[in-house]
Protein backbone atom coordinates (compact mmCIF):
# COMPACT_ATOMS: atom_id res chain seq x y z
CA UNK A 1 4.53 -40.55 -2.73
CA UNK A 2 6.86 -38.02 -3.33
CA UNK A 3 8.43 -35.82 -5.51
CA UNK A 4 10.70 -38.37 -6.89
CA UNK A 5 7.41 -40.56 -7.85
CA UNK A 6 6.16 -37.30 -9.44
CA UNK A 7 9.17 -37.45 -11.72
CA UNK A 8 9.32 -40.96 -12.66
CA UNK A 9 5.80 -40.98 -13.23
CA UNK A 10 5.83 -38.62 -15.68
CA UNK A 11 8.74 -40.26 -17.23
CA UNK A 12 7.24 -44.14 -16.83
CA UNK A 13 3.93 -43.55 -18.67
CA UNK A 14 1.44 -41.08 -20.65
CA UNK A 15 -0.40 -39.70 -17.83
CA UNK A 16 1.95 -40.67 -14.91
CA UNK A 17 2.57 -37.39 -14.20
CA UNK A 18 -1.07 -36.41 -13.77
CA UNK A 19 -2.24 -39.56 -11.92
CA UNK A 20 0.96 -39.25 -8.97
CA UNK A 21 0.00 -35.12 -9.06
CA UNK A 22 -3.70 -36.33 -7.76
CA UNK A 23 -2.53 -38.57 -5.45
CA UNK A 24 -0.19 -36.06 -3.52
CA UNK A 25 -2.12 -33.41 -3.30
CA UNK A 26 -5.63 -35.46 -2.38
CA UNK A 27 -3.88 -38.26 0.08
CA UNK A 28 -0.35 -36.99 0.84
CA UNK A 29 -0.79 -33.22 1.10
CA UNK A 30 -4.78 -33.90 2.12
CA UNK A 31 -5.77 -30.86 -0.22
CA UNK A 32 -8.65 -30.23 -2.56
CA UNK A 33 -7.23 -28.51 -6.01
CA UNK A 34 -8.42 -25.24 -5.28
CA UNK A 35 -6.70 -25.58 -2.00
CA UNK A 36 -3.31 -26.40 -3.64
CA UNK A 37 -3.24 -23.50 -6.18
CA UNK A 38 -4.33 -21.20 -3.86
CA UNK A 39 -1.37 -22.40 -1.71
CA UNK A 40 0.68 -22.58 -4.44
CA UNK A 41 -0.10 -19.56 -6.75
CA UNK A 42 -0.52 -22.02 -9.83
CA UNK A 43 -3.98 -20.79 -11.84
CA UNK A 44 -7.19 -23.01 -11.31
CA UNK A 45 -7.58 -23.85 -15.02
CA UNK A 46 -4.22 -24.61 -15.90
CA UNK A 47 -4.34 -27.22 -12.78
CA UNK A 48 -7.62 -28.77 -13.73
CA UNK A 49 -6.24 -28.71 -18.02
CA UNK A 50 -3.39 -31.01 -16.25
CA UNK A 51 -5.43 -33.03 -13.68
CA UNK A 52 -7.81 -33.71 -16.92
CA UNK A 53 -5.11 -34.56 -18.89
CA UNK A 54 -6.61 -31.93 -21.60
CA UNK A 55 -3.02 -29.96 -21.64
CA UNK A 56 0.55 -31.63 -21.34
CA UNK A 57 2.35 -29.32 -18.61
CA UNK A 58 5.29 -27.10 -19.73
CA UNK A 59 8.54 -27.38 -17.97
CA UNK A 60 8.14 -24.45 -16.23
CA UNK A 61 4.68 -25.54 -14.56
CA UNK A 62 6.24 -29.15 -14.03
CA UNK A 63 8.96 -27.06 -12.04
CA UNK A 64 6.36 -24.67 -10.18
CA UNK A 65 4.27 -28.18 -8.81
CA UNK A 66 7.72 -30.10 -7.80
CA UNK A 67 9.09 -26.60 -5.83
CA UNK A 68 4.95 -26.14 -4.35
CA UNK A 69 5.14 -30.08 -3.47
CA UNK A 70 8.58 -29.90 -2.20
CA UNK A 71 7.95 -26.89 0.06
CA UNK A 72 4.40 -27.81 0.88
CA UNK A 73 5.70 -31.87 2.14
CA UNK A 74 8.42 -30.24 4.34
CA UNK A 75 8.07 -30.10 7.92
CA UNK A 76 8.76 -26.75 9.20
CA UNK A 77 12.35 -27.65 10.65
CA UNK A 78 13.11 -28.84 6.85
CA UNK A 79 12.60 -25.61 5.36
CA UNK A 80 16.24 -23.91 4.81
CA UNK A 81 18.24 -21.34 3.41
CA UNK A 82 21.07 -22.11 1.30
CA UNK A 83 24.05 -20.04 2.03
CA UNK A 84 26.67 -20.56 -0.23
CA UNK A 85 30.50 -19.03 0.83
CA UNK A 86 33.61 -19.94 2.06
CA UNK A 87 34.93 -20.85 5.34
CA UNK A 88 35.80 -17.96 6.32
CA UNK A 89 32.46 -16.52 5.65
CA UNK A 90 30.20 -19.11 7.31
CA UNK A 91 31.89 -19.32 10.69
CA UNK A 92 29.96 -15.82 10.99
CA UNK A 93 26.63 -16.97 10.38
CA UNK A 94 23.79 -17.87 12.68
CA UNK A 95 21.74 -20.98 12.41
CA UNK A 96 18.50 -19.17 11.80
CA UNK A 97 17.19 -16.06 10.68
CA UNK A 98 13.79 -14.90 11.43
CA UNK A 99 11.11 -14.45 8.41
CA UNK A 100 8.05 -12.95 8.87
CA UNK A 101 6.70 -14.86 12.32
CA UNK A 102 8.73 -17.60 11.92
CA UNK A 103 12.69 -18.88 11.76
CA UNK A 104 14.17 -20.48 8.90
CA UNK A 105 16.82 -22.29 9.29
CA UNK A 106 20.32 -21.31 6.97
CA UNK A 107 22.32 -24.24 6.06
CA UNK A 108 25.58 -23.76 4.85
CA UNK A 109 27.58 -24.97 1.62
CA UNK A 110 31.10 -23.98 1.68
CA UNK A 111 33.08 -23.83 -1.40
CA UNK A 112 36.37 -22.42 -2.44
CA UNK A 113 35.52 -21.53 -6.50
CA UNK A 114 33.26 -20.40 -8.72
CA UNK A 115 32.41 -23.72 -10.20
CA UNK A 116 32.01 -25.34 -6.60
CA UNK A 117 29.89 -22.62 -6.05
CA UNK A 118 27.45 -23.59 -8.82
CA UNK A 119 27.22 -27.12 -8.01
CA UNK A 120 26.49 -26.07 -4.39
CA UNK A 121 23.35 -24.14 -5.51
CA UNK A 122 22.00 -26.97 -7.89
CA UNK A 123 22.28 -29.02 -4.48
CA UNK A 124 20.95 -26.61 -2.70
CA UNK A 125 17.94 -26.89 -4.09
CA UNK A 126 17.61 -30.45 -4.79
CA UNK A 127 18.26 -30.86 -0.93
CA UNK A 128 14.84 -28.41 -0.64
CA UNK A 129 16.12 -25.30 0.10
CA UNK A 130 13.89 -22.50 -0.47
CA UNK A 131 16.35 -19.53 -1.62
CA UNK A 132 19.93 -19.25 -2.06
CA UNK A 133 22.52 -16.50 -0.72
CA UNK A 134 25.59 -16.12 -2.54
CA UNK A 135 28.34 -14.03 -3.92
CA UNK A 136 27.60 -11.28 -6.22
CA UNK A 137 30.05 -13.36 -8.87
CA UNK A 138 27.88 -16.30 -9.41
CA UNK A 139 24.93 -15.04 -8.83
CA UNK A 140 24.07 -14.01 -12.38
CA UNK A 141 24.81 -17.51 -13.29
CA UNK A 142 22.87 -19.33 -10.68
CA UNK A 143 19.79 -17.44 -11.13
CA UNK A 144 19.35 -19.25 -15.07
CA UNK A 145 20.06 -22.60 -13.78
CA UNK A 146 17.55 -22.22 -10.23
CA UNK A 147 13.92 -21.99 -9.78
CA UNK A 148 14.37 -20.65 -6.28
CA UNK A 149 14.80 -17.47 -5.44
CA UNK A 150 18.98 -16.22 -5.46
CA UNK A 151 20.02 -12.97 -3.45
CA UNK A 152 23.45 -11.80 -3.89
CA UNK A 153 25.78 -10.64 -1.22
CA UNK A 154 26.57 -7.29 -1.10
CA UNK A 155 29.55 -7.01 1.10
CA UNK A 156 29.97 -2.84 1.40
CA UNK A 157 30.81 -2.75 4.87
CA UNK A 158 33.17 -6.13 5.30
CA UNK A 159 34.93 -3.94 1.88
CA UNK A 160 36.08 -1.10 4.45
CA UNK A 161 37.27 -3.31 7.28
CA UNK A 162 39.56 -5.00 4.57
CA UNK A 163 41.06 -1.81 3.04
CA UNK A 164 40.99 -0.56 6.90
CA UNK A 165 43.06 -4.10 7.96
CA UNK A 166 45.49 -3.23 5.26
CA UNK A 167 45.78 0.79 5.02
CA UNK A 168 49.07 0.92 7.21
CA UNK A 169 50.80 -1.90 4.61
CA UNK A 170 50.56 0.24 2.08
C-alpha cells in the first residue's frame, strides 16, 4: 500500500480512503493510531472521527496524512531537500546538510525561470521531499501551492561579491 492507494481509494469508493488509511498505518507502517498521531501531530479524535468514518476528512487533513505517510514510509536515505536554482547556483552545493543528529540529503532541481521554478517545487514534493529552498522571487508563490515547508534564499553576501566583481567596470 501506498500513498498512491490512499488516493485512489478515496477516489474509488465511500470509505476507501478510511479503509487504505487503516491498513498503512496497522500493516505497512506497523503503528497503533495513537502511535501515528503522536508521530504525526494529527489530533486523536479527529483520527478516530476518520478511522470511524463519523467525519469525511477536509483537504487539509487528507494532505497532513499523505505528507505523515509519505515521510513516515521513507527510508532514511529517501528523505531530501529540494533545492531549487540554477546552474550556476547548484554546482556550489553539498550533497547533504546536517539536521539535528542526522544528514539529509539536498537534491537539486535546476531551472532557468520563474515558471520552471514552480513546476520544480510541485515535483519536489511529489518526489517526497520534505522542504524546499528557493529564490526569494518565487517563494511567495510556492508557499500557496506546497504543503511542505519553503525557505527563501537570502543571498546578502553573494550581493557584494557581484557589485565587488563589477565595481572597476563602472
Amino acid at each position: 500500500m501506498s500513498v498512491k492507494e490512499l488516493i485512489s481509494g478515496m477516489l474509488r469508493e465511500e470509505g476507501g480512503f478510511q479503509k487504505a488509511l487503516k491498513d498503512v498505518i496497522t500493516n505497512e507502517l506497523d503503528m497503533t493510531v495513537n502511535e501515528f498521531c503522536l508521530a504525526t501531530g494529527i489530533s486523536p479524535s479527529t483520527m478516530y472521527k476518520i478511522l470511524e468514518e463519523k467525519r469525511e476528512p477536509n483537504l487539509r487533513t487528507i494532505r497532513a496524512i499523505i505528507k505523515s505517510v509519505r515521510y513516515l514510509l521513507a527510508e532514511p536515505e529517501e528523505r531530501f531537500i529540494a533545492i531549487i536554482a540554477s546552474h550556476q547556483v547548484l554546482q556550489t552545493i553539498s550533497d547533504t546538510v546536517k539536521v539535528g543528529n542526522r544528514d539529509i540529503a539536498l537534491k537539486e532541481y535546476p531551472v532557468a525561470t520563474v515558471e520552471d521554478a514552480i513546476i520544480s517545487a510541485v515535483k519536489a514534493e511529489r518526489d517526497g521531499a520534505l522542504a524546499v529552498v528557493c529564490a526569494p522571487i518565487v517563494a511567495p508563490t510556492i508557499e500557496r501551492i506546497l504543503t511542505i515547508p519553503v525557505s527563501p534564499v537570502i543571498p546578502s553576501s553573494s550581493i557584494f561579491v557581484a557589485i565587488e566583481k563589477i565595481r572597476n567596470d563602472i
